[in-house]
PDB file of N, CA and C in Angstrom:
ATOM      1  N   UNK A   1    -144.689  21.992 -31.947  1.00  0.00           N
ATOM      2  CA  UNK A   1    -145.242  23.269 -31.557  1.00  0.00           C
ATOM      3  C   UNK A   1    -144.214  24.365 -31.834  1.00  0.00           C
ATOM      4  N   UNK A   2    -144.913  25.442 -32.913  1.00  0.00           N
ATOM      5  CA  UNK A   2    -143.669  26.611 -32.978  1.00  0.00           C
ATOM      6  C   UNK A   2    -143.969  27.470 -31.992  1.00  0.00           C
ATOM      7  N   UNK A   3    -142.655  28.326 -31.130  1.00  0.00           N
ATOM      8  CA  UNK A   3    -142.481  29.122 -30.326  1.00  0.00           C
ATOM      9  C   UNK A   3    -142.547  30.389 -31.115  1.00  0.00           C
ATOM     10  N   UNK A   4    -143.213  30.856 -30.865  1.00  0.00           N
ATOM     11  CA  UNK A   4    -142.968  33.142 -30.858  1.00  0.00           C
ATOM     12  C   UNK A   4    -142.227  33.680 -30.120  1.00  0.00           C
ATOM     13  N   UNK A   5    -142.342  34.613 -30.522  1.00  0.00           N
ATOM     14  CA  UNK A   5    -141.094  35.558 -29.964  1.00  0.00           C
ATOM     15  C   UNK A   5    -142.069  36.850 -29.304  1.00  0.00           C
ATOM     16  N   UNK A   6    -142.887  36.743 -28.612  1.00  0.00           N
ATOM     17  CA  UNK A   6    -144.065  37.823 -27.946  1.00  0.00           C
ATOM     18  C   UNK A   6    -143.865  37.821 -26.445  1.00  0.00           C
ATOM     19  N   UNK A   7    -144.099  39.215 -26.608  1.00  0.00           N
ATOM     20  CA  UNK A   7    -143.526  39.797 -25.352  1.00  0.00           C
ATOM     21  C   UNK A   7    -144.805  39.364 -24.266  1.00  0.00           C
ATOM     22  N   UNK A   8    -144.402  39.224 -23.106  1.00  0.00           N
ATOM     23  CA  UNK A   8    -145.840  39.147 -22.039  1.00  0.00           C
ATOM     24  C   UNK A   8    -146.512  40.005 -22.112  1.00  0.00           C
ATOM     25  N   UNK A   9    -147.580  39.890 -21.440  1.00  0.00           N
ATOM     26  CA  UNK A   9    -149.079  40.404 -21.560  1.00  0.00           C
ATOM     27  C   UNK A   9    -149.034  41.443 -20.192  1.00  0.00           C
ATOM     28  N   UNK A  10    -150.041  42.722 -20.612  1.00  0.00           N
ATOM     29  CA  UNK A  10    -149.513  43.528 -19.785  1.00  0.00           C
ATOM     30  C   UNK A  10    -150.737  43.771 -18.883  1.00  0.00           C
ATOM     31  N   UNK A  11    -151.852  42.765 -19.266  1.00  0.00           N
ATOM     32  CA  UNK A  11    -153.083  42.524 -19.043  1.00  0.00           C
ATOM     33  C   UNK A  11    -153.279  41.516 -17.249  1.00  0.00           C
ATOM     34  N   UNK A  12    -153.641  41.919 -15.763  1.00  0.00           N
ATOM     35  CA  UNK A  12    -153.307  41.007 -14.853  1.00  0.00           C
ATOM     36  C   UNK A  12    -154.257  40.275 -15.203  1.00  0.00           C
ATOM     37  N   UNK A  13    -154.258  39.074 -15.222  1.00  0.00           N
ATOM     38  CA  UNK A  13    -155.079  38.230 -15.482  1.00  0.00           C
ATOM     39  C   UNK A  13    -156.085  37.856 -14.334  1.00  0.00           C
ATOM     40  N   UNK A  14    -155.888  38.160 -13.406  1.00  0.00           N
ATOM     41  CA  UNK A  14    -156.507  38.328 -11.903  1.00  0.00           C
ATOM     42  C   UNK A  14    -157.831  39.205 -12.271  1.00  0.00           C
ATOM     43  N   UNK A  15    -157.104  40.366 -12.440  1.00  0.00           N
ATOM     44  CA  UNK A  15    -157.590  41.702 -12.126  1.00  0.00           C
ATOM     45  C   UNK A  15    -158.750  41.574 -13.164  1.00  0.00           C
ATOM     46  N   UNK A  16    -158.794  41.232 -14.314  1.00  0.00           N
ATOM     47  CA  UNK A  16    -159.618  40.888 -14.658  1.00  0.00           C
ATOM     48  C   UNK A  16    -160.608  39.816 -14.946  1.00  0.00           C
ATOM     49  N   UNK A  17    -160.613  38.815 -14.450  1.00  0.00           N
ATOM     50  CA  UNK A  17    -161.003  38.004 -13.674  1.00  0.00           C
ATOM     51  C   UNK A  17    -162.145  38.390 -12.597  1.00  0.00           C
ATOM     52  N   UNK A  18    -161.453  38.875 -11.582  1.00  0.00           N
ATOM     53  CA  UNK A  18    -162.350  40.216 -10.651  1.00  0.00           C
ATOM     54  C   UNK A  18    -163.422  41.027 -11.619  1.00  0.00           C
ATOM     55  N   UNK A  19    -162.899  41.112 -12.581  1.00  0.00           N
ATOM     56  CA  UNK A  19    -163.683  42.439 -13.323  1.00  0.00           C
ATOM     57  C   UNK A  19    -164.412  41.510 -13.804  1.00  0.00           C
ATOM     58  N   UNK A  20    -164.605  40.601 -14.598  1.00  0.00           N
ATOM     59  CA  UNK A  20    -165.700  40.002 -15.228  1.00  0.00           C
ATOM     60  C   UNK A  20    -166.556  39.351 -14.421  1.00  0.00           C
ATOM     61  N   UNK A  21    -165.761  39.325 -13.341  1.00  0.00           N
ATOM     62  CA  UNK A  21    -167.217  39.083 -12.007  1.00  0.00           C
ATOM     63  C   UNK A  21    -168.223  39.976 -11.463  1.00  0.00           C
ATOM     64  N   UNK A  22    -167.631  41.451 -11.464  1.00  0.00           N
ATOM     65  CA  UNK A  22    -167.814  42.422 -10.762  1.00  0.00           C
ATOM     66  C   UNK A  22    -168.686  42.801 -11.950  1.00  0.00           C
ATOM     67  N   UNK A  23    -168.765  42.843 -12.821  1.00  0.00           N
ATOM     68  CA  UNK A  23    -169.626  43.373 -13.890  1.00  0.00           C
ATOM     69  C   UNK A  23    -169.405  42.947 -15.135  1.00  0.00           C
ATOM     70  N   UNK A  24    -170.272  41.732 -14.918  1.00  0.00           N
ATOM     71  CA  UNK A  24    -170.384  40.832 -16.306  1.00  0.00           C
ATOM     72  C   UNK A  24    -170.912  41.093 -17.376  1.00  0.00           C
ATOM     73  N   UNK A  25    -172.036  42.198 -17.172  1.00  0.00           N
ATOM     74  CA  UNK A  25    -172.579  42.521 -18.272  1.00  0.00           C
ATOM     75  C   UNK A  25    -171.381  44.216 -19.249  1.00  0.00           C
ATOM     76  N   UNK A  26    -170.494  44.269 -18.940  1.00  0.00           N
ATOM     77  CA  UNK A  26    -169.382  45.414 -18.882  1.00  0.00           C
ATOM     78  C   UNK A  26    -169.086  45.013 -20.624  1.00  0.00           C
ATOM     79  N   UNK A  27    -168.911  46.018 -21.609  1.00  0.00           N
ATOM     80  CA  UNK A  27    -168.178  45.755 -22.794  1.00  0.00           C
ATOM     81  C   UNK A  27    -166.554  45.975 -22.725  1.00  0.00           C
ATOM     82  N   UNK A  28    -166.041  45.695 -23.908  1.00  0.00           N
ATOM     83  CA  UNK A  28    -164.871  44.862 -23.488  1.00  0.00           C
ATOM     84  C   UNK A  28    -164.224  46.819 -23.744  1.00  0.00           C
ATOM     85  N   UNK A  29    -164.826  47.605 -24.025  1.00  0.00           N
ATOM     86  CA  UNK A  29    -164.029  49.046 -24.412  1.00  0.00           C
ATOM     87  C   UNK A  29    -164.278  49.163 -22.583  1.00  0.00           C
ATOM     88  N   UNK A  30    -165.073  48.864 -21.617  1.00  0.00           N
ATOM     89  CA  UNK A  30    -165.386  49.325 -20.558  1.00  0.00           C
ATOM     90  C   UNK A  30    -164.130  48.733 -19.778  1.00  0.00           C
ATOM     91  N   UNK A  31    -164.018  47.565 -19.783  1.00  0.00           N
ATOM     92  CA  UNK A  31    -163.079  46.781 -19.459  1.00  0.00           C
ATOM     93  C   UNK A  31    -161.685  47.424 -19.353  1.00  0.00           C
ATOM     94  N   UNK A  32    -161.274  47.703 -20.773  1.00  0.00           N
ATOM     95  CA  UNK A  32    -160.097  48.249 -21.043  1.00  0.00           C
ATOM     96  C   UNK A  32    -159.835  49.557 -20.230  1.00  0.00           C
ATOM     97  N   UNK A  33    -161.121  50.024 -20.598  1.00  0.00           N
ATOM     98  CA  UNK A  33    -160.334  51.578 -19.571  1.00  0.00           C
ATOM     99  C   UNK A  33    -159.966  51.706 -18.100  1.00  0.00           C
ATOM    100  N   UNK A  34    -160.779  50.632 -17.549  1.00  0.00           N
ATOM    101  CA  UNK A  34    -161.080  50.007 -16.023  1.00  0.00           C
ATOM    102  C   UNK A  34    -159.477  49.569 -15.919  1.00  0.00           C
ATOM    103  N   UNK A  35    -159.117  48.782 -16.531  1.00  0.00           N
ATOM    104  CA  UNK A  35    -157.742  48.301 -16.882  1.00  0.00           C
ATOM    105  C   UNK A  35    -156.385  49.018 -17.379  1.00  0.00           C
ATOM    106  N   UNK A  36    -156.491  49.823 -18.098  1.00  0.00           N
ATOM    107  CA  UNK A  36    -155.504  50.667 -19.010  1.00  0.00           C
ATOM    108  C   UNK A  36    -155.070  49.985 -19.604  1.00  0.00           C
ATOM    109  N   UNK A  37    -155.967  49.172 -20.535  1.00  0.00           N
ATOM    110  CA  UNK A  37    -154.760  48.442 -21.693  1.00  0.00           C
ATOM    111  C   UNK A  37    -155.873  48.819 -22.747  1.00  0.00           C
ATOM    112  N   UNK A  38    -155.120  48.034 -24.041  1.00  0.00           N
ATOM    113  CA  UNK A  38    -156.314  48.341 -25.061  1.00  0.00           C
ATOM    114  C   UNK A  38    -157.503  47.648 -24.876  1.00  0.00           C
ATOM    115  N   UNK A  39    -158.522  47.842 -26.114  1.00  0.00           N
ATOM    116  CA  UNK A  39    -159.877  46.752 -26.021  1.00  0.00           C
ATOM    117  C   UNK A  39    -159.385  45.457 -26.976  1.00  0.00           C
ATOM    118  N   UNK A  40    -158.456  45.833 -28.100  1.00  0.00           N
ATOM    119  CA  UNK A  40    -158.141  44.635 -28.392  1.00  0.00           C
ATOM    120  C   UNK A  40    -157.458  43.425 -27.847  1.00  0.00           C
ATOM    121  N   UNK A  41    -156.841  44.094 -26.647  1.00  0.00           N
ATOM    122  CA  UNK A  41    -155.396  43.287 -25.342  1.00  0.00           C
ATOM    123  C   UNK A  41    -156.858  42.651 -24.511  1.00  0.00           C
ATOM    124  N   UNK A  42    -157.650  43.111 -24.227  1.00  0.00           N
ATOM    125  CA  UNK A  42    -159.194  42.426 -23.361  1.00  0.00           C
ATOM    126  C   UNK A  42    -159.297  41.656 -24.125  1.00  0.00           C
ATOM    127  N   UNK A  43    -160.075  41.696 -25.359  1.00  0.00           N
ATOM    128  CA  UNK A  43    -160.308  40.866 -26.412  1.00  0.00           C
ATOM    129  C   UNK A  43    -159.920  39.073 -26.338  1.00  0.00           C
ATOM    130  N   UNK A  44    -158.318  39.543 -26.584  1.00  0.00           N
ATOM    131  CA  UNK A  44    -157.517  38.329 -26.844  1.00  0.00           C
ATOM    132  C   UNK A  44    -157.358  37.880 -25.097  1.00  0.00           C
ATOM    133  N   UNK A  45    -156.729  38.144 -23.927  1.00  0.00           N
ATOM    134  CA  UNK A  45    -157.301  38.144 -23.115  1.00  0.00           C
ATOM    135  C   UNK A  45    -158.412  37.382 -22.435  1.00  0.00           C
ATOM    136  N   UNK A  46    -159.510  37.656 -22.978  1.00  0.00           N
ATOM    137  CA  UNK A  46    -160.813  36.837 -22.536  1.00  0.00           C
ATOM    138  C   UNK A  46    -160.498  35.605 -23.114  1.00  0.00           C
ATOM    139  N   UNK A  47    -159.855  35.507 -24.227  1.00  0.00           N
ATOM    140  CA  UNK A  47    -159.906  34.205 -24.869  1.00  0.00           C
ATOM    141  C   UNK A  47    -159.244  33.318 -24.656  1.00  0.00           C
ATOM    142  N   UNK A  48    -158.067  33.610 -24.069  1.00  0.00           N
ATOM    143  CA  UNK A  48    -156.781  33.072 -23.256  1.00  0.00           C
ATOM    144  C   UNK A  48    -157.783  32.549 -21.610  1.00  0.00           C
ATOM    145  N   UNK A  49    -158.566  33.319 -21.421  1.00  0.00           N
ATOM    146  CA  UNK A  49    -159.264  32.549 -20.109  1.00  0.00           C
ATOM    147  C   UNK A  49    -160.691  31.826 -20.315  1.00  0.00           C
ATOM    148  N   UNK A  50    -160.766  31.590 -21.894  1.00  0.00           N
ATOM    149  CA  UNK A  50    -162.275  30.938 -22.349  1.00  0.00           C
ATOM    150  C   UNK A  50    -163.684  31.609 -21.755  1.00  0.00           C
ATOM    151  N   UNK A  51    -163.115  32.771 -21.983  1.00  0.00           N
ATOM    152  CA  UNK A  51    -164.329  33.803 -21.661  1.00  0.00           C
ATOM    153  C   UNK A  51    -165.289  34.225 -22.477  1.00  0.00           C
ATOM    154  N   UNK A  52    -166.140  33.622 -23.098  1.00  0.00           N
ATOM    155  CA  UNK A  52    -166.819  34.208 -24.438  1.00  0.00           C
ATOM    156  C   UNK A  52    -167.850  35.566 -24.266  1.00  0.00           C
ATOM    157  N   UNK A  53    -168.015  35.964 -25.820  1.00  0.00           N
ATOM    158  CA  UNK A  53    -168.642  37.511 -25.375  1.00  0.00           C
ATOM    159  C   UNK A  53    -170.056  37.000 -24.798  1.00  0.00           C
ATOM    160  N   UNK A  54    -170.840  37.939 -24.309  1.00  0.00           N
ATOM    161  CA  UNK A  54    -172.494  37.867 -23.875  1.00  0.00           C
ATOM    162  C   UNK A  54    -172.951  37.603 -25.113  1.00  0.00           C
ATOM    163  N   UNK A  55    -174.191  36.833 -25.226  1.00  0.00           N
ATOM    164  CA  UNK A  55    -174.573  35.998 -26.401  1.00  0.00           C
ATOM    165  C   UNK A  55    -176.365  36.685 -25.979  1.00  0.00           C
ATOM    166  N   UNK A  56    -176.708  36.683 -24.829  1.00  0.00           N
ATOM    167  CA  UNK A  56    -178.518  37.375 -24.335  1.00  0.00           C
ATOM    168  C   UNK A  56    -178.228  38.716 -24.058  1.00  0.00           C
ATOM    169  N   UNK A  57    -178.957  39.347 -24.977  1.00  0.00           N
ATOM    170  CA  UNK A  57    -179.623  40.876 -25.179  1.00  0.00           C
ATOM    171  C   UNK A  57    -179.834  41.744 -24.042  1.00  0.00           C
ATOM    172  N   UNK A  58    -180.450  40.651 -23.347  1.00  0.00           N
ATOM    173  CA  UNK A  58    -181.730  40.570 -22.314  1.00  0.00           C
ATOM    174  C   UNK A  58    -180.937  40.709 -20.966  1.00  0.00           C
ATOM    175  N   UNK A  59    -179.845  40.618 -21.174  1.00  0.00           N
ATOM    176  CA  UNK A  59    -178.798  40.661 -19.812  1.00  0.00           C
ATOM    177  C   UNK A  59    -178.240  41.715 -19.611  1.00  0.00           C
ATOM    178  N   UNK A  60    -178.022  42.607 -20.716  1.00  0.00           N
ATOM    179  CA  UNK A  60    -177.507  43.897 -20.643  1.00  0.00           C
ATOM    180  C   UNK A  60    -178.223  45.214 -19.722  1.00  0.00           C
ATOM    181  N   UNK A  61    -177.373  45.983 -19.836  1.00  0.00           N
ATOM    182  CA  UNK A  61    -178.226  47.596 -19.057  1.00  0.00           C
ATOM    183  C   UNK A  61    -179.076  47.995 -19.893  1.00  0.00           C
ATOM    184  N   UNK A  62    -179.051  47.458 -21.664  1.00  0.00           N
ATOM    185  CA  UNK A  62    -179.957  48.374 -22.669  1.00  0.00           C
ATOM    186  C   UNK A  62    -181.174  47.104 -22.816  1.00  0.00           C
ATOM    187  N   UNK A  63    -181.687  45.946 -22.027  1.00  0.00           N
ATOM    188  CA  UNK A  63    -182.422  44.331 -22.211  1.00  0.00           C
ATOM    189  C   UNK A  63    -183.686  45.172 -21.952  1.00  0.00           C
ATOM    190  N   UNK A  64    -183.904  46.777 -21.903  1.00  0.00           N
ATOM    191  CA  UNK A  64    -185.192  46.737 -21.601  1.00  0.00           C
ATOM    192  C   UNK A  64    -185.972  47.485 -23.327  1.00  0.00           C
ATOM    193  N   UNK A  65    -185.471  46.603 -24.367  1.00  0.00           N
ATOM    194  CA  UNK A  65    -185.626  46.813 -25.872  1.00  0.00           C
ATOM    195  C   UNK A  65    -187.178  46.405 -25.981  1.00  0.00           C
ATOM    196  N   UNK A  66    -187.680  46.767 -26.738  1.00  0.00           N
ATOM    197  CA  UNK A  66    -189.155  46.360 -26.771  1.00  0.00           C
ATOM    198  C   UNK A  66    -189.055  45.453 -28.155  1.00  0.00           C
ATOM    199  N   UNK A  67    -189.901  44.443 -28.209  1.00  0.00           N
ATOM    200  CA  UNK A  67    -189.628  43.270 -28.891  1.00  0.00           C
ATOM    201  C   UNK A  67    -190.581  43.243 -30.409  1.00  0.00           C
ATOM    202  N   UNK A  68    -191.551  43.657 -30.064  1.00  0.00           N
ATOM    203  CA  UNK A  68    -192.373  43.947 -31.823  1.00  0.00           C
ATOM    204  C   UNK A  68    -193.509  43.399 -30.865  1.00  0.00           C
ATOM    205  N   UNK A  69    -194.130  42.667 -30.064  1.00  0.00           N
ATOM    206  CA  UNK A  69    -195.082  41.393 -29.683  1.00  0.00           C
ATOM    207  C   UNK A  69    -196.330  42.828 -30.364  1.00  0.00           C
ATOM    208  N   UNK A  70    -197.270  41.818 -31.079  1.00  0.00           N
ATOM    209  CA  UNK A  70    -198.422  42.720 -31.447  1.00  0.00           C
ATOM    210  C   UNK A  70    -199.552  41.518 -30.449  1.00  0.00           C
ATOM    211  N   UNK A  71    -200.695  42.420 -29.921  1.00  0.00           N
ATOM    212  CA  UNK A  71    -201.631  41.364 -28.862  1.00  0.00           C
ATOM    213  C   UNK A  71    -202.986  41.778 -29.587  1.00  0.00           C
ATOM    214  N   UNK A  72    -203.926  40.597 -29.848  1.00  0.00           N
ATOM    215  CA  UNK A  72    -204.939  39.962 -30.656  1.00  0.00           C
ATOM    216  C   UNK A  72    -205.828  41.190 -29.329  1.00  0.00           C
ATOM    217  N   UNK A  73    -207.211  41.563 -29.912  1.00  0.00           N
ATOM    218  CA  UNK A  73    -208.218  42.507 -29.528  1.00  0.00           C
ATOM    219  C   UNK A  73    -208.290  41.820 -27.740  1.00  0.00           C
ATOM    220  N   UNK A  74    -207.962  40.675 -27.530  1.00  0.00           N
ATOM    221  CA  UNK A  74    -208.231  40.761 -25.915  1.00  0.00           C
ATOM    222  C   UNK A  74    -207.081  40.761 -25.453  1.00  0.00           C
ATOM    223  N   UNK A  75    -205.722  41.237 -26.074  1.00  0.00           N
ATOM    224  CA  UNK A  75    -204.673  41.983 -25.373  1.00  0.00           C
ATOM    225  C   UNK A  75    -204.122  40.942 -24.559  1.00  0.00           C
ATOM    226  N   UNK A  76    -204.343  39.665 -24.602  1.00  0.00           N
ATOM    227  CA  UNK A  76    -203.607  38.282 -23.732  1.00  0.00           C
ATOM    228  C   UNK A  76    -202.910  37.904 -24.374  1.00  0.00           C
ATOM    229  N   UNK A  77    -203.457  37.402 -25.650  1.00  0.00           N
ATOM    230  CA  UNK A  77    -202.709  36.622 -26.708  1.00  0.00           C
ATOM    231  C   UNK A  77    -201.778  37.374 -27.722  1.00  0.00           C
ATOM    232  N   UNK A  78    -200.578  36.886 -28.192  1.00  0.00           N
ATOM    233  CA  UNK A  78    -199.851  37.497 -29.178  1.00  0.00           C
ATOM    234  C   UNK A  78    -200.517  37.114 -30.308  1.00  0.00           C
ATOM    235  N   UNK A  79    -200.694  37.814 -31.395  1.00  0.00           N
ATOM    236  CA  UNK A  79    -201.489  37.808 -33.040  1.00  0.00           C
ATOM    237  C   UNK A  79    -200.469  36.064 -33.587  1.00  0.00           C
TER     238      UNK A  79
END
């Protein structure tokens, strides 16, 4: 295993921790400012705690997207 020469992280790892609880659906620029570090220091960060990004649409503040569904003349069924 090679060692680096990188300075610690200025990121509490707690604190955000807290934060991805407190508002999971949060982007990682939201994060950062909540924090004062960069969005790329979140970034790497999340990944260091196996945090992956939101993957459902549908979970967000913007999940109320309208989807295309077209409904057949009795308006139950999708075409």
């Amino acid at each position: 295993m090679v060692k680096t020469n990188r300075s610690t992280t200025k990121i509490d790892m707690e604190a955000l921790k807290r934060d991805v609880e407190q508002y999971p659906d949060a982007y990682q620029y939201e994060r950062a400012k909540r924090l004062g570090v960069s969005r790329r220091g979140i970034g790497y960060a999340l990944k260091r705690l196996e945090i992956s990004r939101k993957k459902n649409v549908l979970t967000s503040a913007s999940g109320c997207r309208k989807t295309g569904t077209f409904f057949g003349a009795d308006r139950g069924t999708p075409k």
